[in-house]
PDB file of N, CA and C in Angstrom:
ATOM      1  N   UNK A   1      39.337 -17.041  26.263  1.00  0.00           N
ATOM      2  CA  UNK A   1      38.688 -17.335  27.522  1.00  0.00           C
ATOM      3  C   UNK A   1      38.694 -16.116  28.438  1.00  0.00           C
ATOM      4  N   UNK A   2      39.876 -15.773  28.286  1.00  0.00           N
ATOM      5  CA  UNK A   2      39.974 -14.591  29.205  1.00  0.00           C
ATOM      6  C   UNK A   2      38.766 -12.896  29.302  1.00  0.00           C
ATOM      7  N   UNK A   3      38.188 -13.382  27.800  1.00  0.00           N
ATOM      8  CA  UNK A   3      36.617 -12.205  27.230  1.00  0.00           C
ATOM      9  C   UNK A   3      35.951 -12.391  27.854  1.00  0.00           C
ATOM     10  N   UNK A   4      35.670 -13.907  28.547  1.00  0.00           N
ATOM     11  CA  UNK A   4      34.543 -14.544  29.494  1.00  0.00           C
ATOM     12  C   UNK A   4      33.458 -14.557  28.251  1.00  0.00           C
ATOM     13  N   UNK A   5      33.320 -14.850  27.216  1.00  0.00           N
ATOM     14  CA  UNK A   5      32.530 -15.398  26.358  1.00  0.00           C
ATOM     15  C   UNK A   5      31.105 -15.816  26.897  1.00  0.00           C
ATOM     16  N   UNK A   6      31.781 -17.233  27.018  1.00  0.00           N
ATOM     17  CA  UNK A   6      30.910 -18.284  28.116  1.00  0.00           C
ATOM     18  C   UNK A   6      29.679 -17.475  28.779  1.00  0.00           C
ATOM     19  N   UNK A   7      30.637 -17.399  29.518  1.00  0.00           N
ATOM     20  CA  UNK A   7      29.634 -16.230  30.909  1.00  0.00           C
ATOM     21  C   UNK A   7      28.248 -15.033  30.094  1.00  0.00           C
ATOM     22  N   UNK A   8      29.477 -14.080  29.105  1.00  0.00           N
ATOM     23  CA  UNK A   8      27.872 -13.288  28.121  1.00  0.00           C
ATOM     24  C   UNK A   8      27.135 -14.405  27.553  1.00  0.00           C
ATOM     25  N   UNK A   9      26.951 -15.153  26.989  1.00  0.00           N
ATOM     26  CA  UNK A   9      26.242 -16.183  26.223  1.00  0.00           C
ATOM     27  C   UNK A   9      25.195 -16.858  27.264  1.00  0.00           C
ATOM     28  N   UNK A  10      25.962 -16.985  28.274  1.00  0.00           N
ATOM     29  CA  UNK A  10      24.979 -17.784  29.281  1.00  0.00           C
ATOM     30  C   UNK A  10      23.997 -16.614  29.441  1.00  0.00           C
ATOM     31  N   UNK A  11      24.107 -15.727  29.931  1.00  0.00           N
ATOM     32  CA  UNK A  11      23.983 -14.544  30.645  1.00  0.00           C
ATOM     33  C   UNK A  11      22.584 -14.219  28.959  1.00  0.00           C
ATOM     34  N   UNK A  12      22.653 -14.508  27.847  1.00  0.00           N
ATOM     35  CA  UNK A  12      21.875 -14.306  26.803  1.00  0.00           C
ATOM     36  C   UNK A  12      20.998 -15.585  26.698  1.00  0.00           C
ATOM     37  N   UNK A  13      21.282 -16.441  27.509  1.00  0.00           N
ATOM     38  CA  UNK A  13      20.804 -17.743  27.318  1.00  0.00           C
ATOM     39  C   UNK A  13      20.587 -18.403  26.154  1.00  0.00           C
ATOM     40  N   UNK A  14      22.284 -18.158  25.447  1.00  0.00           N
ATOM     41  CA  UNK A  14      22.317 -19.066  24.331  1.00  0.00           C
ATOM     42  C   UNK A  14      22.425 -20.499  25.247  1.00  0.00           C
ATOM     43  N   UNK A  15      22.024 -21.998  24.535  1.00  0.00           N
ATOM     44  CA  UNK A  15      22.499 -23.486  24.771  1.00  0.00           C
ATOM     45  C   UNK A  15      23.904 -23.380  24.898  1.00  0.00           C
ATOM     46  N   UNK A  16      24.563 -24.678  25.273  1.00  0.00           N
ATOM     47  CA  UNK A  16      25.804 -24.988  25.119  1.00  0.00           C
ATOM     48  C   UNK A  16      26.274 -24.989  23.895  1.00  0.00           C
ATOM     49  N   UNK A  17      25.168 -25.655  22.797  1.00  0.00           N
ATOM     50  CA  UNK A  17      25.862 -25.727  21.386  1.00  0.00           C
ATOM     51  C   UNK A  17      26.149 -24.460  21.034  1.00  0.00           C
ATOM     52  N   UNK A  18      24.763 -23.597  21.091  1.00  0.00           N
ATOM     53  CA  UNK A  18      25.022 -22.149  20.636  1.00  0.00           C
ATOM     54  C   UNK A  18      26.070 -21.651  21.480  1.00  0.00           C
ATOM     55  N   UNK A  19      26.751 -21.478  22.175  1.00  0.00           N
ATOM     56  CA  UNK A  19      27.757 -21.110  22.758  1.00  0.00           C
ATOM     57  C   UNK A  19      29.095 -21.443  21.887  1.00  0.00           C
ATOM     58  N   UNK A  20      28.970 -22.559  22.231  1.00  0.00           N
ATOM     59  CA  UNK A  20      30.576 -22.960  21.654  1.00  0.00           C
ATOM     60  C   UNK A  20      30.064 -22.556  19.769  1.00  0.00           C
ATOM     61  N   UNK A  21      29.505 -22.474  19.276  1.00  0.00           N
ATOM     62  CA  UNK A  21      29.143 -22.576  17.990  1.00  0.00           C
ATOM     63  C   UNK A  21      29.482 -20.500  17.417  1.00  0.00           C
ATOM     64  N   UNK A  22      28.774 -19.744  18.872  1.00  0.00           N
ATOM     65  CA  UNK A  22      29.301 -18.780  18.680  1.00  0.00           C
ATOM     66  C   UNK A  22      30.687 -18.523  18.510  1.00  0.00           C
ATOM     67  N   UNK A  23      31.263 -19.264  19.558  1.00  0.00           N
ATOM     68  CA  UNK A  23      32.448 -18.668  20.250  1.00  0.00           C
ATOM     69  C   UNK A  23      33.183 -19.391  18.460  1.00  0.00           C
ATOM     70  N   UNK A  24      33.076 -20.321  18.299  1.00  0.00           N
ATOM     71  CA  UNK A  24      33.415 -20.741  16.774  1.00  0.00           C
ATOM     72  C   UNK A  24      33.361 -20.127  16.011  1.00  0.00           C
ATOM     73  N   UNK A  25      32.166 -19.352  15.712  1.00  0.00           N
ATOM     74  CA  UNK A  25      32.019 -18.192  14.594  1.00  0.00           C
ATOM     75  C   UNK A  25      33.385 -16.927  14.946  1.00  0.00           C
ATOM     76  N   UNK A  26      32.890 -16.604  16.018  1.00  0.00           N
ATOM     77  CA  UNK A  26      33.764 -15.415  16.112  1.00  0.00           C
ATOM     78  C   UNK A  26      35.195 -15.679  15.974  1.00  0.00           C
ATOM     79  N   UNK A  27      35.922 -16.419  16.426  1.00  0.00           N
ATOM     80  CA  UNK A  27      37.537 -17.059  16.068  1.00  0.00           C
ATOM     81  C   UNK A  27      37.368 -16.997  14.771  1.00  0.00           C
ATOM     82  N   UNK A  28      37.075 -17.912  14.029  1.00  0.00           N
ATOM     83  CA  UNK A  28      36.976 -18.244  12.688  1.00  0.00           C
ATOM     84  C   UNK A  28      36.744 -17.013  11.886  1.00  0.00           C
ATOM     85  N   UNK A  29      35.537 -15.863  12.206  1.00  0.00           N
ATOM     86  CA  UNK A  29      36.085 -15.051  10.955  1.00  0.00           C
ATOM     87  C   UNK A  29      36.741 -14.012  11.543  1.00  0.00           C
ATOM     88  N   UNK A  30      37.343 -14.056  12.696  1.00  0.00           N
ATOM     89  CA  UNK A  30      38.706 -13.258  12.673  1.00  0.00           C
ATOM     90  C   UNK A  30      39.908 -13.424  12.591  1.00  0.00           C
ATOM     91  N   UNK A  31      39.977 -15.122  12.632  1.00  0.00           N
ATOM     92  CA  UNK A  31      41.366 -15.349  11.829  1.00  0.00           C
ATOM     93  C   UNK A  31      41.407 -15.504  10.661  1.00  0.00           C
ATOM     94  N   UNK A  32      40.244 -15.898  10.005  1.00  0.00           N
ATOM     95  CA  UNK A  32      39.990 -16.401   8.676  1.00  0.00           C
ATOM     96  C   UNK A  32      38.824 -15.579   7.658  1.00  0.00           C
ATOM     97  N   UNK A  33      38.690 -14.527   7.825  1.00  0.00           N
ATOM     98  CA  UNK A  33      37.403 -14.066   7.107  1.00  0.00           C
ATOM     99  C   UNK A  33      37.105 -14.658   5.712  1.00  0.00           C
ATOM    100  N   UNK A  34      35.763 -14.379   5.658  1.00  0.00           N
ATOM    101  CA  UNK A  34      35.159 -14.953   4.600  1.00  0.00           C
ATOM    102  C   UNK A  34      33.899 -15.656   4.846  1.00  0.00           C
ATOM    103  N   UNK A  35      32.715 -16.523   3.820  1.00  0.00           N
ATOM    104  CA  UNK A  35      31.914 -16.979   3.776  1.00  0.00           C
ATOM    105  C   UNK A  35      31.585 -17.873   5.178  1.00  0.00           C
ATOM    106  N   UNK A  36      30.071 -17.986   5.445  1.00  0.00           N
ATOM    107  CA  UNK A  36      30.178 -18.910   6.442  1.00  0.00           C
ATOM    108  C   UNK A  36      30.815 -19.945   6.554  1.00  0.00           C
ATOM    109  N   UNK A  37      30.678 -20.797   5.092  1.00  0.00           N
ATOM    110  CA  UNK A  37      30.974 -22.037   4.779  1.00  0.00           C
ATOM    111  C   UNK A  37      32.273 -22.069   5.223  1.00  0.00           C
ATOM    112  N   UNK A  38      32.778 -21.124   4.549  1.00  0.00           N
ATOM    113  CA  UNK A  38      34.533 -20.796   4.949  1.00  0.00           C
ATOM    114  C   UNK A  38      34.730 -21.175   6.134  1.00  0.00           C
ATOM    115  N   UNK A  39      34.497 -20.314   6.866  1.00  0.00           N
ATOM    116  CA  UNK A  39      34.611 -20.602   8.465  1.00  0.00           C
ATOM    117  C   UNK A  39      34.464 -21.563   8.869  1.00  0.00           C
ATOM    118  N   UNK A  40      33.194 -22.421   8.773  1.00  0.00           N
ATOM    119  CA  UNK A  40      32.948 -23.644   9.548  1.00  0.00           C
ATOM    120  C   UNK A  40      34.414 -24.423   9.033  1.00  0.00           C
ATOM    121  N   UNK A  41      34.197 -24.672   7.742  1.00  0.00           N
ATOM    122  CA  UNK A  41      35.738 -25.517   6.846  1.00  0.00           C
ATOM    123  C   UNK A  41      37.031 -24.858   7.650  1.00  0.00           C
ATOM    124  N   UNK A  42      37.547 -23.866   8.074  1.00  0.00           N
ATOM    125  CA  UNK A  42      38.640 -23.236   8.589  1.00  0.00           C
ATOM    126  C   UNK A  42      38.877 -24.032   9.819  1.00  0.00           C
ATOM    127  N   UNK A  43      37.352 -23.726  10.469  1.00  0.00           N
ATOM    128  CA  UNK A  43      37.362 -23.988  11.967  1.00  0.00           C
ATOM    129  C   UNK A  43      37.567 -25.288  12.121  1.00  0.00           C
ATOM    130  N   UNK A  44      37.518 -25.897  11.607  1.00  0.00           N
ATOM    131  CA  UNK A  44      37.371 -27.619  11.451  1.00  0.00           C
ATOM    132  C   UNK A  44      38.830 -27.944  10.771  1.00  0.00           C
ATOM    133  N   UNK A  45      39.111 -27.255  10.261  1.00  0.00           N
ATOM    134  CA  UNK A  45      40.617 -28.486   9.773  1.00  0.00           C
ATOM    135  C   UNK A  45      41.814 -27.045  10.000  1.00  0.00           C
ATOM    136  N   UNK A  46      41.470 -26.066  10.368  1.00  0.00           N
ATOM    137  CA  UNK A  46      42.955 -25.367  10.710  1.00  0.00           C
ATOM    138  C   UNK A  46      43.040 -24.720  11.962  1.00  0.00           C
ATOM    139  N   UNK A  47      41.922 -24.852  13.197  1.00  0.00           N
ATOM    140  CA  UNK A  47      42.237 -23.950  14.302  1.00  0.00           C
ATOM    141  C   UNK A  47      42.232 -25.075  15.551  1.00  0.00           C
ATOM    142  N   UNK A  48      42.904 -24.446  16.579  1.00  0.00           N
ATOM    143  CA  UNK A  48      43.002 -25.548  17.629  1.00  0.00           C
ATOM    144  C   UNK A  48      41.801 -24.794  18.883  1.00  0.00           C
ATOM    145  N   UNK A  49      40.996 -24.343  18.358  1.00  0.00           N
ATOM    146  CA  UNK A  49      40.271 -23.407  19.174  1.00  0.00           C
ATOM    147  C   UNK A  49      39.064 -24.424  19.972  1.00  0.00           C
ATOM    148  N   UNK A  50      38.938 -25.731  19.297  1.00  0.00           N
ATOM    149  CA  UNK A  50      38.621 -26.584  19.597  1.00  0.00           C
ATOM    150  C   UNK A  50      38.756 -27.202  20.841  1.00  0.00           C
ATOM    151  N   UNK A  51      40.523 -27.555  21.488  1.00  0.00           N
ATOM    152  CA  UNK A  51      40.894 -27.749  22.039  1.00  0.00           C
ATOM    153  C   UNK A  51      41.203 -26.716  23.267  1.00  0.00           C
ATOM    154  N   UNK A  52      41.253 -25.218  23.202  1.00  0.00           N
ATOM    155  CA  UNK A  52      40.869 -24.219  23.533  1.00  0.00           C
ATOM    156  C   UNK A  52      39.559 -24.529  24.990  1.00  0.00           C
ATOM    157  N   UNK A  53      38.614 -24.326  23.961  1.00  0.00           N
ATOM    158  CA  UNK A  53      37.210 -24.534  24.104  1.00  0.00           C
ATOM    159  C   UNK A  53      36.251 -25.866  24.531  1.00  0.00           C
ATOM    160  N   UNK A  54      37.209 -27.154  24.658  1.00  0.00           N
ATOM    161  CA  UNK A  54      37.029 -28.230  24.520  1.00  0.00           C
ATOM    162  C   UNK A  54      36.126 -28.741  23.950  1.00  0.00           C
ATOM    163  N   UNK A  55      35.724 -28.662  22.751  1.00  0.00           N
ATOM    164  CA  UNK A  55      34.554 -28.907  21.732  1.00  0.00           C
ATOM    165  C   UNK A  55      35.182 -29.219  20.375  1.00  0.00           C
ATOM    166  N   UNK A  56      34.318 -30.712  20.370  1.00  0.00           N
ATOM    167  CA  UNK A  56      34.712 -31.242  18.961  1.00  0.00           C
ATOM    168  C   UNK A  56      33.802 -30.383  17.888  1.00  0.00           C
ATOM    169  N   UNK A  57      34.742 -29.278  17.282  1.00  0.00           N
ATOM    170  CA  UNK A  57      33.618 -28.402  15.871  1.00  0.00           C
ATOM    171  C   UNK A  57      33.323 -29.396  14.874  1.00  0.00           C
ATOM    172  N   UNK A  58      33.629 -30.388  14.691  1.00  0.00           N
ATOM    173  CA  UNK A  58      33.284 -31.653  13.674  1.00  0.00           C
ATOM    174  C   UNK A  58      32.152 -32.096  13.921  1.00  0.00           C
ATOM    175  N   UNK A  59      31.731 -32.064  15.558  1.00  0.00           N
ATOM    176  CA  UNK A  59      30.363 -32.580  15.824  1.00  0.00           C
ATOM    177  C   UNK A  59      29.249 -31.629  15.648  1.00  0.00           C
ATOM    178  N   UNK A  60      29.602 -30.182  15.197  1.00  0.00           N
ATOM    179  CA  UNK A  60      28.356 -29.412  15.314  1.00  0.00           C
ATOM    180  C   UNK A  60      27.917 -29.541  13.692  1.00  0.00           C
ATOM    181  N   UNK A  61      26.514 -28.984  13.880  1.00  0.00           N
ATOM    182  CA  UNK A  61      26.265 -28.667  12.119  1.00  0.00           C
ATOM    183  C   UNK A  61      26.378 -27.139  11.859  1.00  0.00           C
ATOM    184  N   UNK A  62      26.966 -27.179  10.177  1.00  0.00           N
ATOM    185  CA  UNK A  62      26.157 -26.203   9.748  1.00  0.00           C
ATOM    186  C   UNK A  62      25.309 -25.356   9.956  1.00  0.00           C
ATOM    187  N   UNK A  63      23.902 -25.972  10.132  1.00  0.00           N
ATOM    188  CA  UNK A  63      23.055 -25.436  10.749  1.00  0.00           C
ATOM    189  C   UNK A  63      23.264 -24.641  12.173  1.00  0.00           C
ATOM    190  N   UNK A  64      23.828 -25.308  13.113  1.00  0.00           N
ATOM    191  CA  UNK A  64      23.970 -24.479  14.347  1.00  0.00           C
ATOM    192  C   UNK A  64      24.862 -23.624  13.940  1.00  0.00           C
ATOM    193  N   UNK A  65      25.646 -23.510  13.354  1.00  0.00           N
ATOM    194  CA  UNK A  65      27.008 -22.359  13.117  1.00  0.00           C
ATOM    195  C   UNK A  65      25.794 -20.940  12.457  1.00  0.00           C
ATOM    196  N   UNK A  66      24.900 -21.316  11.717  1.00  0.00           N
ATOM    197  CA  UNK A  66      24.453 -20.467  10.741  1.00  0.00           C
ATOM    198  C   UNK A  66      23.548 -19.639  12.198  1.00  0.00           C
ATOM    199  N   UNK A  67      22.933 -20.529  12.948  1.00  0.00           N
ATOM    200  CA  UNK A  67      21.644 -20.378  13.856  1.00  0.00           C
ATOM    201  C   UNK A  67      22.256 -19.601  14.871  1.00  0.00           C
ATOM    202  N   UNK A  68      23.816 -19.319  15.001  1.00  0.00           N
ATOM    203  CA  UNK A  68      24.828 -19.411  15.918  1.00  0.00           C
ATOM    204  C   UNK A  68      24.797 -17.555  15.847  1.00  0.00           C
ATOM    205  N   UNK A  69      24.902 -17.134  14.701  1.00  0.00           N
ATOM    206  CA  UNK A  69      25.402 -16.360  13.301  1.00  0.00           C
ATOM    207  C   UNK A  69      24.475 -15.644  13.631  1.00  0.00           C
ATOM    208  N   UNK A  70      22.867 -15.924  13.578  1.00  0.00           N
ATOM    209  CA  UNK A  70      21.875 -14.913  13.540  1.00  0.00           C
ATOM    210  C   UNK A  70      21.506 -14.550  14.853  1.00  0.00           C
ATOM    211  N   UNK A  71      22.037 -15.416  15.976  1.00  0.00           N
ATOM    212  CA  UNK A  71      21.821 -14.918  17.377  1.00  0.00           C
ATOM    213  C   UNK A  71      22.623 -13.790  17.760  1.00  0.00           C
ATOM    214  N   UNK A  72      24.315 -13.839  17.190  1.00  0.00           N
ATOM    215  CA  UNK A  72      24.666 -12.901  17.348  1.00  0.00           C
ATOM    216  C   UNK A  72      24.373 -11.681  17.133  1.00  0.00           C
ATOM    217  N   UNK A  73      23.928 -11.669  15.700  1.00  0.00           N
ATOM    218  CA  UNK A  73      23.462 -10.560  14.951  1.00  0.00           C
ATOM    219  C   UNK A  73      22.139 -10.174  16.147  1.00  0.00           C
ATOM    220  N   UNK A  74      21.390 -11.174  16.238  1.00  0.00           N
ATOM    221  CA  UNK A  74      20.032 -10.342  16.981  1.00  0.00           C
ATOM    222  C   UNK A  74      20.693  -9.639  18.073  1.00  0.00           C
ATOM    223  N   UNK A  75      22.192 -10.485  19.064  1.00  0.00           N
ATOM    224  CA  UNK A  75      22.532  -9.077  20.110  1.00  0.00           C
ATOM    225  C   UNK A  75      23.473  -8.436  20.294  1.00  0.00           C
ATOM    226  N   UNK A  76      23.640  -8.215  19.149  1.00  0.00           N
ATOM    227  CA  UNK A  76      24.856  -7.301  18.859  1.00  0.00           C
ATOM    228  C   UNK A  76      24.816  -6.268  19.649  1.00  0.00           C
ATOM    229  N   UNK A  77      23.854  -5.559  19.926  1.00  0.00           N
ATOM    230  CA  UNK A  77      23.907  -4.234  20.993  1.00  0.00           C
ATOM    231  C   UNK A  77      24.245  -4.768  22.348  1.00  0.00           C
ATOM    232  N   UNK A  78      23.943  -5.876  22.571  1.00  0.00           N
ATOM    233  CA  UNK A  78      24.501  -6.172  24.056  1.00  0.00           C
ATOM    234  C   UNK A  78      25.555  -6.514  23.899  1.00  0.00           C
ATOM    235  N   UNK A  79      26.097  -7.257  23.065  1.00  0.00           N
ATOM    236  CA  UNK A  79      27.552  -7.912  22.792  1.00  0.00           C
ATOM    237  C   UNK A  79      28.612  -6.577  22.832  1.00  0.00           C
ATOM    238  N   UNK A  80      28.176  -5.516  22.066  1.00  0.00           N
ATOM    239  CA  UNK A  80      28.771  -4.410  22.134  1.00  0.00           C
ATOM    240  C   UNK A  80      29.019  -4.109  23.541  1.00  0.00           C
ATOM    241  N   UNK A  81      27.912  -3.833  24.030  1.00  0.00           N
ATOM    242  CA  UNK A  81      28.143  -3.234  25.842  1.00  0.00           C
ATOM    243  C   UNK A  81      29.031  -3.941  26.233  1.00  0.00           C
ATOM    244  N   UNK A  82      28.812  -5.547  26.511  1.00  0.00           N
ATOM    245  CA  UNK A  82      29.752  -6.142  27.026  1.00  0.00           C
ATOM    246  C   UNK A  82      31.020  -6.144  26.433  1.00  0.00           C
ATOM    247  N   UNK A  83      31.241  -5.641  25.741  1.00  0.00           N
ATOM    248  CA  UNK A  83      33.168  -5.817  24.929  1.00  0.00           C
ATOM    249  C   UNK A  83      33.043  -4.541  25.246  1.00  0.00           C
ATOM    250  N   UNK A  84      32.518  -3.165  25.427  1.00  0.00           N
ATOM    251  CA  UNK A  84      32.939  -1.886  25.929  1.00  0.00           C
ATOM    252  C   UNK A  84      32.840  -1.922  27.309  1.00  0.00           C
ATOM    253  N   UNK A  85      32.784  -2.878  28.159  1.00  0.00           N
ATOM    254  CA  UNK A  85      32.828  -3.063  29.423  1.00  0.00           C
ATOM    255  C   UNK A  85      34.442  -3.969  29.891  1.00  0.00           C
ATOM    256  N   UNK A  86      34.481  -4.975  29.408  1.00  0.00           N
ATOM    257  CA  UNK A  86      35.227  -5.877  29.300  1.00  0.00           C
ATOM    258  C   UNK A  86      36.452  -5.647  29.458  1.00  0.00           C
ATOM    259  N   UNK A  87      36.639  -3.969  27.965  1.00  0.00           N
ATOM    260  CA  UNK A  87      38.001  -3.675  27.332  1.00  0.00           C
ATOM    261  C   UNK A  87      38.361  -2.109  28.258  1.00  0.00           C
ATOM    262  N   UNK A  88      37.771  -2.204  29.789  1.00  0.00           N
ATOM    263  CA  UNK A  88      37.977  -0.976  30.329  1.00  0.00           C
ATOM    264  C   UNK A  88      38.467  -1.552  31.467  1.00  0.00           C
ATOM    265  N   UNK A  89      38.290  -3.026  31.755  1.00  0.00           N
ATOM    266  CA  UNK A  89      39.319  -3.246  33.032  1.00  0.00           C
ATOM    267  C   UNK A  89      40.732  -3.022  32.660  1.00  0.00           C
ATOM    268  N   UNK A  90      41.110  -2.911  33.887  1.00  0.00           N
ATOM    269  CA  UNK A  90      42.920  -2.830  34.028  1.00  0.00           C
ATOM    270  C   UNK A  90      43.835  -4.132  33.393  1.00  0.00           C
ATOM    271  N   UNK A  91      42.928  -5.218  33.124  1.00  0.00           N
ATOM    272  CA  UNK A  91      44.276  -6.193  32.803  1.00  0.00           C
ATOM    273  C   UNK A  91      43.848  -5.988  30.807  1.00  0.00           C
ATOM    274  N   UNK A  92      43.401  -5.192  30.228  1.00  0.00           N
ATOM    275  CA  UNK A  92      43.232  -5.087  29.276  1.00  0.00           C
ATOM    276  C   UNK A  92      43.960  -3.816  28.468  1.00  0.00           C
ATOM    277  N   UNK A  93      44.631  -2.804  29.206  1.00  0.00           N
ATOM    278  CA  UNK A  93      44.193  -2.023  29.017  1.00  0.00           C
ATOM    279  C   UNK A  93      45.935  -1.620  28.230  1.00  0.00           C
ATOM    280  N   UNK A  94      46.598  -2.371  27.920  1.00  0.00           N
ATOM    281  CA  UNK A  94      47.405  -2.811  26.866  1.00  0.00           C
ATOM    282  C   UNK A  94      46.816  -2.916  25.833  1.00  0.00           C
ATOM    283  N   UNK A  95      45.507  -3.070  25.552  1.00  0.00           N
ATOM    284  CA  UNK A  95      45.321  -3.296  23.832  1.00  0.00           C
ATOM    285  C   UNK A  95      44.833  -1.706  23.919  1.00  0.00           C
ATOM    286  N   UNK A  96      44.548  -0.894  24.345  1.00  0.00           N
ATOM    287  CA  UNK A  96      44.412   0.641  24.395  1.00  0.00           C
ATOM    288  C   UNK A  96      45.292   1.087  24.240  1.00  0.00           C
ATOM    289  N   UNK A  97      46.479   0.475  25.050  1.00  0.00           N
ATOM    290  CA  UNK A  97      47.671   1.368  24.503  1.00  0.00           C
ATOM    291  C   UNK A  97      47.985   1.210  23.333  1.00  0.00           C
ATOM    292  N   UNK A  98      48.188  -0.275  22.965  1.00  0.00           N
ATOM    293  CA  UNK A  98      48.561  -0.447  21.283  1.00  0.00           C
ATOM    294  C   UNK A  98      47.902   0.213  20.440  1.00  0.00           C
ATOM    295  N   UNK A  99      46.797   0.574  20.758  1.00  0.00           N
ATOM    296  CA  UNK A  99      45.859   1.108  19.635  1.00  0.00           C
ATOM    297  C   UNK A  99      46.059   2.415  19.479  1.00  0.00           C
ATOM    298  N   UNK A 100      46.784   3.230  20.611  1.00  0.00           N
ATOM    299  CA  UNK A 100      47.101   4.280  20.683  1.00  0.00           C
ATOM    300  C   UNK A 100      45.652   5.129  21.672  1.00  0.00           C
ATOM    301  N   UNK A 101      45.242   4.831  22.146  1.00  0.00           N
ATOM    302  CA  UNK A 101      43.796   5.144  22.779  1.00  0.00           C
ATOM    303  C   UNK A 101      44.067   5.484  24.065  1.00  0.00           C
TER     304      UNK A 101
END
């Protein structure tokens, strides 16, 4: 929550589903990499990101996860800006240090 997700997505005018469906994708294959299928199955019976996010992932489809998937991909260049924006405020700037940066 603290990425402000939400907020870029709106701001791209993904839906609500596509939102939470993103924000699903992205958890899922970074705790869990692998196939889409994977993910959706991960996201659904091993993450509490659900509860997180307050969204039942049981109620979405497939389909939106996949539809979810290619939106990102189409803005990846903005998604970029915004996470090189994001990761330059001051309450972040602990994962720079860890990284050694």
């Amino acid at each position: 929550k603290e990425l402000e997700l939400p907020n870029l997505f709106e701001e791209l005018n993904f839906t609500p589903i596509q939102t939470n469906s993103a924000i699903g994708t992205l958890i899922s294959k970074c705790c869990s990499p692998g196939s889409d299928k994977h993910s959706i199955e991960w996201l659904n019976a091993n993450s509490g990101a659900g509860e997180l996010y307050d969204c039942d992932y049981n109620k979405i489809s497939s389909n939106s996860f996949y539809r979810a998937a290619d939106l990102l991909i189409d803005n990846k260049d903005k998604i970029v800006i915004f996470r090189k924006t994001i990761f330059t405020y001051p309450k972040y700037s602990y994962i720079k240090k860890a990284k050694g940066e």
